[in-house]
Protein backbone atom coordinates (compact mmCIF):
# COMPACT_ATOMS: atom_id res chain seq x y z
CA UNK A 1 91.42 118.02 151.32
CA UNK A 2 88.35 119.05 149.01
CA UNK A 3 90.73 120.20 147.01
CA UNK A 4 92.55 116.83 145.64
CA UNK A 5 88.65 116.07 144.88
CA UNK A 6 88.46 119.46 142.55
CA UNK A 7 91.91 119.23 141.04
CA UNK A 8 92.81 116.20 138.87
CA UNK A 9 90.61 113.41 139.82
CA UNK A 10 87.49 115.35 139.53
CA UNK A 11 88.33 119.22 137.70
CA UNK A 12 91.10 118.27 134.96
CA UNK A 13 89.07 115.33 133.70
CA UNK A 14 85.86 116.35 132.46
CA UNK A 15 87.59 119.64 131.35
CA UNK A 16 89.99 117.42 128.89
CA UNK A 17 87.21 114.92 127.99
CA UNK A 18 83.73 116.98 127.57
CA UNK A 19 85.45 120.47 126.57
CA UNK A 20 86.00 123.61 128.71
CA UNK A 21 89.65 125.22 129.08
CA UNK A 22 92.36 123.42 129.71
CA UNK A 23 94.16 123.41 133.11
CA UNK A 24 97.07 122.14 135.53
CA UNK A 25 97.92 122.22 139.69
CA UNK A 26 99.60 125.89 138.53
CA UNK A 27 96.41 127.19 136.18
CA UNK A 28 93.72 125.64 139.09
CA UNK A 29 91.55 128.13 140.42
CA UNK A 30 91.76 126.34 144.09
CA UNK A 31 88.66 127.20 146.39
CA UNK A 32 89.87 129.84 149.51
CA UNK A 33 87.01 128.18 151.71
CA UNK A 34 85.00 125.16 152.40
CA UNK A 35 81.72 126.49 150.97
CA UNK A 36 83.64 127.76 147.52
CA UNK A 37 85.14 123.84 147.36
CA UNK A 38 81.41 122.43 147.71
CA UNK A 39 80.33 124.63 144.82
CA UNK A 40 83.15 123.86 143.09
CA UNK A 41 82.76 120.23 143.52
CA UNK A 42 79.08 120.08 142.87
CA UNK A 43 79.92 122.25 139.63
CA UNK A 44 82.65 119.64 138.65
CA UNK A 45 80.02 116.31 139.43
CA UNK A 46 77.56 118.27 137.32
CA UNK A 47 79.80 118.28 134.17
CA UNK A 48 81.36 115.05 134.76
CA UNK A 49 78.07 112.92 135.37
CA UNK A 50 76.42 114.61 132.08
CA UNK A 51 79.60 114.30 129.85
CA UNK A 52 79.27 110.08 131.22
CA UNK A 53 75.94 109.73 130.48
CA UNK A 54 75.96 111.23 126.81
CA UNK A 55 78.73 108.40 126.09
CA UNK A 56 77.53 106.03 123.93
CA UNK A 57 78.91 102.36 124.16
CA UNK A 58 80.97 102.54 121.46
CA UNK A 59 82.55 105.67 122.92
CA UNK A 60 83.08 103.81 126.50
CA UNK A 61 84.75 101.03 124.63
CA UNK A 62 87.36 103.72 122.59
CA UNK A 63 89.89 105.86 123.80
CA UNK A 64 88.97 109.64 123.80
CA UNK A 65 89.91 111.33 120.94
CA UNK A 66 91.52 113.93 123.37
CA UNK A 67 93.52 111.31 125.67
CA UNK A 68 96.83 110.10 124.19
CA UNK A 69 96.41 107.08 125.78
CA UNK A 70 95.44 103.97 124.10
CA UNK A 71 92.64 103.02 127.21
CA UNK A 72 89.21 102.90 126.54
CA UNK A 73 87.01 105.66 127.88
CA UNK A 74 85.60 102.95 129.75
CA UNK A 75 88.92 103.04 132.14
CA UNK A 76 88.85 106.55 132.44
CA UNK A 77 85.13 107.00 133.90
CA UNK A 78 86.42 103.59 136.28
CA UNK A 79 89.67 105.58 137.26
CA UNK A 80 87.67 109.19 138.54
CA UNK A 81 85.05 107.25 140.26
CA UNK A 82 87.53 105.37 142.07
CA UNK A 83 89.65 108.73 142.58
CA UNK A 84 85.89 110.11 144.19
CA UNK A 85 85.10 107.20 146.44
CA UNK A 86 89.20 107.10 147.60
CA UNK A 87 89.55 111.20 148.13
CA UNK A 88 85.59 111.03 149.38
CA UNK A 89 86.40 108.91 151.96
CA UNK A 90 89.48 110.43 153.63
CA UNK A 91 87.73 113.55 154.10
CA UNK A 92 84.55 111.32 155.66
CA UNK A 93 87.38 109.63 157.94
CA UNK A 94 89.10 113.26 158.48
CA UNK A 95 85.44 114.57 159.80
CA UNK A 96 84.94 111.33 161.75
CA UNK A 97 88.16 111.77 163.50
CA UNK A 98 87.64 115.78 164.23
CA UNK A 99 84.62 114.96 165.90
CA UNK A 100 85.83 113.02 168.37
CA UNK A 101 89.09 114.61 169.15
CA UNK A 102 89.88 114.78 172.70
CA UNK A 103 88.00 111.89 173.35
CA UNK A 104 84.43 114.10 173.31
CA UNK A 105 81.33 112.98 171.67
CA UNK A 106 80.31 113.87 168.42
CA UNK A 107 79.45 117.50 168.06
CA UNK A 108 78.20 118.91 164.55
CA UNK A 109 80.95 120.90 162.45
């Protein structure tokens, strides 16, 4: 599930709007465990939360140079945020729900 977080909403992004190589789902380096996707992520919020907060307003209210799509940046930064909160939240519910499976009580995982 991490993954869908480190793939397009959160990995392809700030790769094709604040530079690094260029990927796709078959080019992904997808993480082989849970500790290599939290690294991964954390990497991926690092380089996405700087490349935001270099933009300037005129640069929110433009497309990126890099997007062929006529939306402001504005819409993309809107659109990965509410990919992070939607993907973040299925894996909170996921947890939740793995918890209390079998009707126990909540044990750490």
């Amino acid at each position: 599930m991490t993954g869908r977080l480190t793939d397009e909403a959160y990995f392809w992004e700030p790769v094709r709007y604040f530079g690094g190589q260029n990927v796709d789902s078959e080019t992904f380096a997808y993480a082989g465990t849970a500790d290599e996707a939290l690294k991964q992520l954390d990497e991926m919020y690092g380089r996405w939360h700087a490349g935001v907060r270099r933009l300037s307003d005129a640069d929110l209210d433009n497309p990126p140079a890099v997007d062929p799509e006529p939306f402001p940046m504005e819409n993309r930064v809107l659109h990965v945020n509410r990919e992070l909160i939607h993907h973040g939240a299925e894996i909170s519910l996921l947890r939740h729900l793995y918890r209390r499976q079998d009707g126990a009580g909540p044990h750490r995982i």
